[in-house]
Protein backbone atom coordinates (compact mmCIF):
# COMPACT_ATOMS: atom_id res chain seq x y z
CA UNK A 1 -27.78 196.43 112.21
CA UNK A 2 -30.06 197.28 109.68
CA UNK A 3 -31.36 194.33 107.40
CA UNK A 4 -33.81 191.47 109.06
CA UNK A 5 -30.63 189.03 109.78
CA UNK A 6 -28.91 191.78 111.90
CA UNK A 7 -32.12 192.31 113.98
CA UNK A 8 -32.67 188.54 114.16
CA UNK A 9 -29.11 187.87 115.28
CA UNK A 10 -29.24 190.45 118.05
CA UNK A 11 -32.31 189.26 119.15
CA UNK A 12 -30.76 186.10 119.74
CA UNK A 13 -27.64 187.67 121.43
CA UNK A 14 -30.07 189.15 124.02
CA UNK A 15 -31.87 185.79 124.50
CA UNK A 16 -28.11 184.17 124.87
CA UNK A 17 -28.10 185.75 128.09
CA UNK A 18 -30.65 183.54 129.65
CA UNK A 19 -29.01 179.71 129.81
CA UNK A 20 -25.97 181.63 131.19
CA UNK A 21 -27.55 183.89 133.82
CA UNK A 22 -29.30 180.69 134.70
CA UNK A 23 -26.17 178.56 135.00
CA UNK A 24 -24.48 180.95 137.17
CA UNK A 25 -27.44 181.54 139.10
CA UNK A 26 -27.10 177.83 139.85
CA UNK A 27 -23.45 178.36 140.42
CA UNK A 28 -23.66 181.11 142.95
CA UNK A 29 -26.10 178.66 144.68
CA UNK A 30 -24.27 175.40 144.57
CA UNK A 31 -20.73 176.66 145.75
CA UNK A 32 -21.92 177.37 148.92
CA UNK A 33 -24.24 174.41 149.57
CA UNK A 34 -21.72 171.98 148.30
CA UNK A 35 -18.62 173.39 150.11
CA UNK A 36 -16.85 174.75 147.67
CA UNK A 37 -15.61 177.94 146.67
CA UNK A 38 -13.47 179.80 143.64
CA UNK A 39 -9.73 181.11 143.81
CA UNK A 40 -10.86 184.79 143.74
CA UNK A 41 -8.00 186.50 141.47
CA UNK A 42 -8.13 184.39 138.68
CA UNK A 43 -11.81 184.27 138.52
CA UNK A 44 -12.08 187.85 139.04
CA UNK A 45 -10.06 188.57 136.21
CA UNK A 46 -12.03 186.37 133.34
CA UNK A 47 -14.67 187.61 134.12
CA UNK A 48 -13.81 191.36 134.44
CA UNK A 49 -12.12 190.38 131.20
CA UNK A 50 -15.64 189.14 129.48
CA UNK A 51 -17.45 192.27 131.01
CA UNK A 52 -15.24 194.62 129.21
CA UNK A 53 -15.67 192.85 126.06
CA UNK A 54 -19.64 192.84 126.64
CA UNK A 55 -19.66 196.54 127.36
CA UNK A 56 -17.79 197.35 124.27
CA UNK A 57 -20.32 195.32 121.91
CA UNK A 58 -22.91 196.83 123.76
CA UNK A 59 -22.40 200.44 124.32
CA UNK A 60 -21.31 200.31 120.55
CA UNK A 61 -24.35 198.88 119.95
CA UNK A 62 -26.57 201.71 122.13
CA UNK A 63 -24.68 204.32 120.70
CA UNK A 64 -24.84 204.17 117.38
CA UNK A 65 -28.68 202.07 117.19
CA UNK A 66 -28.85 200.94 114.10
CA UNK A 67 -25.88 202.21 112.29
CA UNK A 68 -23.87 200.40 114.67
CA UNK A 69 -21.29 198.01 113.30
CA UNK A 70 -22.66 194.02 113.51
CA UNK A 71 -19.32 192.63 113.03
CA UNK A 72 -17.99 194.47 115.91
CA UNK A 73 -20.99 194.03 118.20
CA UNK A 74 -21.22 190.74 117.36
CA UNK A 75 -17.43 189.60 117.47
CA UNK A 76 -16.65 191.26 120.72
CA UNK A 77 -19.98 190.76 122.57
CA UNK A 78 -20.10 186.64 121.46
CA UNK A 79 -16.41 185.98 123.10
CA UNK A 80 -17.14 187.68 125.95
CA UNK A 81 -20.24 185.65 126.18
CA UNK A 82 -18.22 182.47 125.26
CA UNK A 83 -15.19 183.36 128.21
CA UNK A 84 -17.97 183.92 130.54
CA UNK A 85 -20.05 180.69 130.04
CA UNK A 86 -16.76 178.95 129.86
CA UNK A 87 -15.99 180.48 133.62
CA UNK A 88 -19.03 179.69 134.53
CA UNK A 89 -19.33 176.08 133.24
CA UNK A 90 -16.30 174.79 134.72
CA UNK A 91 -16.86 175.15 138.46
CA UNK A 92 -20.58 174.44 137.57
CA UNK A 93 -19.62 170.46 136.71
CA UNK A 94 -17.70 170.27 140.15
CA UNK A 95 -20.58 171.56 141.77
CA UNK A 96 -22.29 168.60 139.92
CA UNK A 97 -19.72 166.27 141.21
CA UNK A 98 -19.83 167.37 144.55
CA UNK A 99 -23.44 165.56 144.94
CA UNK A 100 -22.01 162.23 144.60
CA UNK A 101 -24.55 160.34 143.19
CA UNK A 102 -23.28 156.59 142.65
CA UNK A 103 -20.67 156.37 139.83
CA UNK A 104 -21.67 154.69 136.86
CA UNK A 105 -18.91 153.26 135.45
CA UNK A 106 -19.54 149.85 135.41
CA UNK A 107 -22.92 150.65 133.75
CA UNK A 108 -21.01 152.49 130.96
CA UNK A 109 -18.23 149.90 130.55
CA UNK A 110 -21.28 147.34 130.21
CA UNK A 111 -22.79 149.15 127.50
CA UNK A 112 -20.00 149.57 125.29
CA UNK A 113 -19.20 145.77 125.59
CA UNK A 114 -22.66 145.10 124.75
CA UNK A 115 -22.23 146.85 121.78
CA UNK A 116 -19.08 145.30 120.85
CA UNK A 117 -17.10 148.42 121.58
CA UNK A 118 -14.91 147.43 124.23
CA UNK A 119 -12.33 150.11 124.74
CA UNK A 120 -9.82 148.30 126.13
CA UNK A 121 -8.91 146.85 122.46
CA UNK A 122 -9.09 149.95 121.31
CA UNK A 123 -6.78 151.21 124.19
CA UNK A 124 -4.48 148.38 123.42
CA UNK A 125 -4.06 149.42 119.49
CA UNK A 126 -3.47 152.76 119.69
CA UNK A 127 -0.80 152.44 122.60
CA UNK A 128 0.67 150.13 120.09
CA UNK A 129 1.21 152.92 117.39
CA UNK A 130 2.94 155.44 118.99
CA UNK A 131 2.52 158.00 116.07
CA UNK A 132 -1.54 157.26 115.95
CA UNK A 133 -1.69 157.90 120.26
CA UNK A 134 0.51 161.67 119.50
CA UNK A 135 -2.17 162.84 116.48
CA UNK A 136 -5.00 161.51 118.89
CA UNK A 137 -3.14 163.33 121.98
CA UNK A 138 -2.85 166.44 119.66
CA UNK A 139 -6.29 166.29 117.78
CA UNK A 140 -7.94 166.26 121.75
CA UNK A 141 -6.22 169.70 122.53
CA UNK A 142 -8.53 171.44 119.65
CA UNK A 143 -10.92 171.76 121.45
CA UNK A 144 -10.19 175.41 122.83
CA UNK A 145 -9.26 177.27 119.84
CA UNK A 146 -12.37 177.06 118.06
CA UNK A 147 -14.34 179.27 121.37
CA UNK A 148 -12.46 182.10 120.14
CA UNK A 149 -12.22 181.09 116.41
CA UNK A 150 -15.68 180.31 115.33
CA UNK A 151 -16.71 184.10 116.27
CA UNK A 152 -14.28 185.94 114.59
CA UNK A 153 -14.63 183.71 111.16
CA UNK A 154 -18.26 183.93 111.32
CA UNK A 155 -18.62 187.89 112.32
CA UNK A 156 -15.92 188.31 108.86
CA UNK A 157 -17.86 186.48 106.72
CA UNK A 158 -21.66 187.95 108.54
CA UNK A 159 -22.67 184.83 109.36
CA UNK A 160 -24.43 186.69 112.34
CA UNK A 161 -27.35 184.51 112.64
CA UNK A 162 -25.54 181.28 112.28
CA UNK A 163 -23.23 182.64 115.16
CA UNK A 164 -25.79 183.37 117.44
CA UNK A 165 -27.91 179.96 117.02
CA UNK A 166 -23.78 178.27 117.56
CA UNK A 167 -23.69 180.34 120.90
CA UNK A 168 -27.56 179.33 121.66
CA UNK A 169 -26.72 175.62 120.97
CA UNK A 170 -23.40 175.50 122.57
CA UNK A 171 -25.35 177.08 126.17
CA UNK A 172 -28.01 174.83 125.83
CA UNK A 173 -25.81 171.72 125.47
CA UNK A 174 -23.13 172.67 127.97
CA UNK A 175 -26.23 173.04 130.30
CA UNK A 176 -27.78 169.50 129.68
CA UNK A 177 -24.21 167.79 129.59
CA UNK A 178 -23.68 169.58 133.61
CA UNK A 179 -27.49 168.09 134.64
CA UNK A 180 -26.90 164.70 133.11
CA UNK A 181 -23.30 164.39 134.64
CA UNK A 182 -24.82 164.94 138.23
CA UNK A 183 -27.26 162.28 137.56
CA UNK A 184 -24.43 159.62 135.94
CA UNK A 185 -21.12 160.55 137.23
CA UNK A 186 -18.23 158.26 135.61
CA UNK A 187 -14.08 158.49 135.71
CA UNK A 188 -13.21 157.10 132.63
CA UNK A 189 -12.89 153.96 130.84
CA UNK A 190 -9.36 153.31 132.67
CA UNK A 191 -11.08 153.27 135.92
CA UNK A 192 -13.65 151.12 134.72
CA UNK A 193 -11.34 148.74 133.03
CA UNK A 194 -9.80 148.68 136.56
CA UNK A 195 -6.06 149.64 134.80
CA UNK A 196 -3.04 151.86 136.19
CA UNK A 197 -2.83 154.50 133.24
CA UNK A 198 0.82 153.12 133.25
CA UNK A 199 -0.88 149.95 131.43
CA UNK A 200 -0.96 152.30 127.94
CA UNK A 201 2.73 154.18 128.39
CA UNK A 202 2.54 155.70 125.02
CA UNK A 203 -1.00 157.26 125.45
CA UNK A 204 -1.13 160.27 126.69
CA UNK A 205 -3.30 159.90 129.88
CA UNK A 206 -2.74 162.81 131.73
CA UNK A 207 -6.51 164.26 131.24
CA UNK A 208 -7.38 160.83 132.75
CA UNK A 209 -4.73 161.31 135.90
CA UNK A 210 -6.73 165.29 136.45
CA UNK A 211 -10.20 164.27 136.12
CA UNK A 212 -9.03 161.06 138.51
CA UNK A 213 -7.68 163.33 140.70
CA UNK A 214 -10.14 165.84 141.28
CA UNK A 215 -13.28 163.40 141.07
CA UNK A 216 -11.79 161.43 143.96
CA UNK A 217 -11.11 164.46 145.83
CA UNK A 218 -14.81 166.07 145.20
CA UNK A 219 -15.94 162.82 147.02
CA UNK A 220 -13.99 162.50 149.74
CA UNK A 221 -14.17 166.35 150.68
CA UNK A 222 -10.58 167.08 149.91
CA UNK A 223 -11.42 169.63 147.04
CA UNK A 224 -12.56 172.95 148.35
CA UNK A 225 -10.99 176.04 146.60
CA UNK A 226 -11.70 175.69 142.64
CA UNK A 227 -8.71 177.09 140.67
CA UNK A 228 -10.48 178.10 137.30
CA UNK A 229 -6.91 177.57 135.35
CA UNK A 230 -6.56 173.98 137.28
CA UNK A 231 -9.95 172.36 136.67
CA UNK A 232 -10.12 169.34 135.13
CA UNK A 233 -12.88 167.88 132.89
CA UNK A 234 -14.44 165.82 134.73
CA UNK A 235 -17.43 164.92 133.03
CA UNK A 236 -17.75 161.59 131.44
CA UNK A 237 -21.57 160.96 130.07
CA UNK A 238 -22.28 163.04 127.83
CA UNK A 239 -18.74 163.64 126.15
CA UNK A 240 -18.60 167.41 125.60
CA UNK A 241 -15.63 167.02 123.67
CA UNK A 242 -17.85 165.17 121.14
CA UNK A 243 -20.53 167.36 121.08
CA UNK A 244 -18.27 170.67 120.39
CA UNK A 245 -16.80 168.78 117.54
CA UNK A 246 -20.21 168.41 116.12
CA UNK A 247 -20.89 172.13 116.83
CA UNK A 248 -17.86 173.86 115.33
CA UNK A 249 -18.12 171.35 112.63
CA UNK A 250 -22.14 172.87 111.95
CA UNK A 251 -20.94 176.42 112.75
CA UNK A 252 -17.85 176.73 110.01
CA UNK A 253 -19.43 174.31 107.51
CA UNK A 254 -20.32 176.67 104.97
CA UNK A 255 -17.14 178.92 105.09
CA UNK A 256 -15.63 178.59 101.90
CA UNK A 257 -12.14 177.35 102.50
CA UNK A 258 -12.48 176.59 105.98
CA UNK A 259 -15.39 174.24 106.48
CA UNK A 260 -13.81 171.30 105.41
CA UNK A 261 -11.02 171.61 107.38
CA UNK A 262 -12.55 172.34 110.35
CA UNK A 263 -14.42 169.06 109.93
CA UNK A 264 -11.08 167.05 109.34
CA UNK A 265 -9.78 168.72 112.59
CA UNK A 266 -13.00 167.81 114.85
CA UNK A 267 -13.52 164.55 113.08
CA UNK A 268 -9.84 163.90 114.74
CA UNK A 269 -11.03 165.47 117.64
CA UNK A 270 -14.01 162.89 118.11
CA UNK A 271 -11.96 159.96 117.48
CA UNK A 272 -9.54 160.94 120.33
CA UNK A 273 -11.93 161.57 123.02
CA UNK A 274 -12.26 157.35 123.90
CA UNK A 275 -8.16 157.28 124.39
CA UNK A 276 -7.13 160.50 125.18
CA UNK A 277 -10.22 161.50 126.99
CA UNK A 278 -10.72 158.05 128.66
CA UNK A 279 -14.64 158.35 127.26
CA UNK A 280 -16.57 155.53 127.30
CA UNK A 281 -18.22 155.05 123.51
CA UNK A 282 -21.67 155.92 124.77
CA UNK A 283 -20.47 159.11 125.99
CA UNK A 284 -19.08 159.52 122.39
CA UNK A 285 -22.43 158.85 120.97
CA UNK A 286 -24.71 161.19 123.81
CA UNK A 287 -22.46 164.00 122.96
CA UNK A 288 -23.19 163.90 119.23
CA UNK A 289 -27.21 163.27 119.61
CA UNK A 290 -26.72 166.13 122.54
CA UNK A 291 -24.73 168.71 119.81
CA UNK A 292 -27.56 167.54 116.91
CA UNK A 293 -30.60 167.96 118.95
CA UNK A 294 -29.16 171.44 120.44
CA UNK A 295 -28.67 172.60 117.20
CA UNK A 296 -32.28 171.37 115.87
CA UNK A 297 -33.91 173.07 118.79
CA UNK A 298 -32.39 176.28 118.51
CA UNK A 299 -33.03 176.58 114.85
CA UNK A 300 -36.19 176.10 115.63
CA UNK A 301 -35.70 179.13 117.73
CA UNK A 302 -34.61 181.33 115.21
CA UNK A 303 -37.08 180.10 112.37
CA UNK A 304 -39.83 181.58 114.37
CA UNK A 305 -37.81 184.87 115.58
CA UNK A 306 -37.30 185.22 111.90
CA UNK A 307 -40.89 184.92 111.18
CA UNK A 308 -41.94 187.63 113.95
CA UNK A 309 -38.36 190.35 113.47
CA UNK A 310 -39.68 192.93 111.41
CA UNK A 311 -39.10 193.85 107.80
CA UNK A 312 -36.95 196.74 107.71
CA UNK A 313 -37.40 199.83 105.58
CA UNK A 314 -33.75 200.89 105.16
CA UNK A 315 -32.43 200.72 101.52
CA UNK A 316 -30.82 197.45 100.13
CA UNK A 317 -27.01 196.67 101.91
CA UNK A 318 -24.45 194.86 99.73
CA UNK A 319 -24.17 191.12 99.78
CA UNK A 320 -22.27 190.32 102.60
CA UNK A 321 -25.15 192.09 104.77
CA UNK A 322 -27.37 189.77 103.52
CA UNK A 323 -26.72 186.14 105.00
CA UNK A 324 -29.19 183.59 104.44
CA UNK A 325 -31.27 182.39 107.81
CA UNK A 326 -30.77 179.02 106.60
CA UNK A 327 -27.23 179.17 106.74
């Protein structure tokens, strides 16, 4: 923890903190004033798991000052940050639901068409290439791996500072994603299209069939207990799954070896949300502006933390301590 980036990264570790204590802050408020409420056991244990994690980067970090270790501090602290926004994110979009604001798919389905992106073509092809709907189906899954992934690649190679602003970004869009969802709440383009997900047999619509589910029974009061395991995603506009492609994609670009790969994967990603995800295109294209102008803010953030963090007075460190801020 001794050279500028170190200091700068932790600084932005500590500032991490406040999109998530604010999130759950509005989750401990919303459960109760919407109805709902979490399946204790499961919850309990994420998050005990995530505080253990925490308290290892941190007492680590307390107890040895500025000889401690960043790529343990900032491995184990970031996932525990990353399992606990993801804990807290979930039940946070049902809460988001649960106001039932008028849904918006016919808006969204009227967009698209107006921009010559009707989805139901697009439906139509893929479900007519089996092989194309199972890569789509598979490249949708990635979305999970990279929480845990991005940390541990970037804390090897001390990318510190470019994992911190990743965590920053990824807080700050999951945040904006939850408020705009409450405001334009949406099924899916299969819904819209007013077609049994039957119509496409050899697309793989079960994400549709949850986030059907569980919207429906948000607003007829059906849904009370939360199952963390068992939620669905049931936002539509933005498309998360977009924007996370475009921030893992940012976050591993320049690992050698990696980078590239990593953009294949999420490119894949991004062109299975319409299908597999049942996104409308314009929540395809909100969730890439919202990932782009997350990241640009929150390098913005760190520009002027690096401009204030102290010079330090400690000897020169080898190489890999020294990451470049613009990376």
């Amino acid at each position: 923890m001794l050279d500028s980036d170190a200091r700068t990264a932790w600084r932005l570790f500590n500032l991490n903190w406040l999109p998530i204590v604010a999130m759950g802050s509005l989750l401990a408020i919303g459960l109760p004033a919407t109805g709902l409420s979490l399946e204790p056991v499961a919850y309990s244990i994420t998050v005990a798991i995530a505080a253990i994690l925490v308290g290892v980067a941190c007492g680590h970090r307390i107890a040895k000052g500025e000889l401690a270790d960043p790529k343990l501090v900032f491995s184990l602290g970031t996932i525990g940050q990353v399992i606990l926004t993801c804990a807290i994110v979930g039940p946070l979009s049902y809460v988001a639901g649960k106001l039932n604001w008028p849904l918006q798919d016919e808006a969204l389905l009227a967009i698209d068409r107006a921009l010559g992106l009707d989805p139901e073509p697009i439906a139509r092809f893929i479900n007519d290439h089996p092989w194309l709907a199972d890569v789509l189906a598979r490249g949708y899954g990635l979305i999970k791996w990279p929480l845990l992934g991005v940390p541990v690649v970037l804390t090897l190679t001390a990318r510190y500072v470019r994992l911190q602003v990743f965590m920053l970004a990824m807080s700050l869009a999951l945040a904006i994603t939850i408020a705009i969802s409450a405001m334009v709440p949406a099924i899916g383009t299969y819904y819209g299209l007013q077609l049994p997900a039957a119509h496409f047999p050899e697309i793989n619509t079960a994400v549709y069939a949850g986030q059907l589910r569980d919207i429906l029974a948000l607003r007829d009061g059906s849904l009370h207990e939360l199952r963390l395991f068992f939620l669905s995603g049931i936002v539509s506009f933005p498309s998360f799954h977009a924007a996370s492609a475009v921030l893992y994609m940012w976050a591993l670009w320049p690992v050698r070896g990696i980078g590239g790969i990593a953009a294949a994967l999420n490119l894949l990603m991004i062109a299975a949300t319409p299908a597999i995800g049942a996104h409308y295109l314009i929540d395809v294209a909100g969730g890439i502006a919202l990932a782009a102008a997350s990241i640009w803010v929150t390098k913005s953030c760190v520009e002027r933390l690096g401009r204030t963090t102290p010079a330090s007075a400690a000897p020169a460190l080898p190489p890999v301590w020294q990451p470049s801020l613009a990376e």
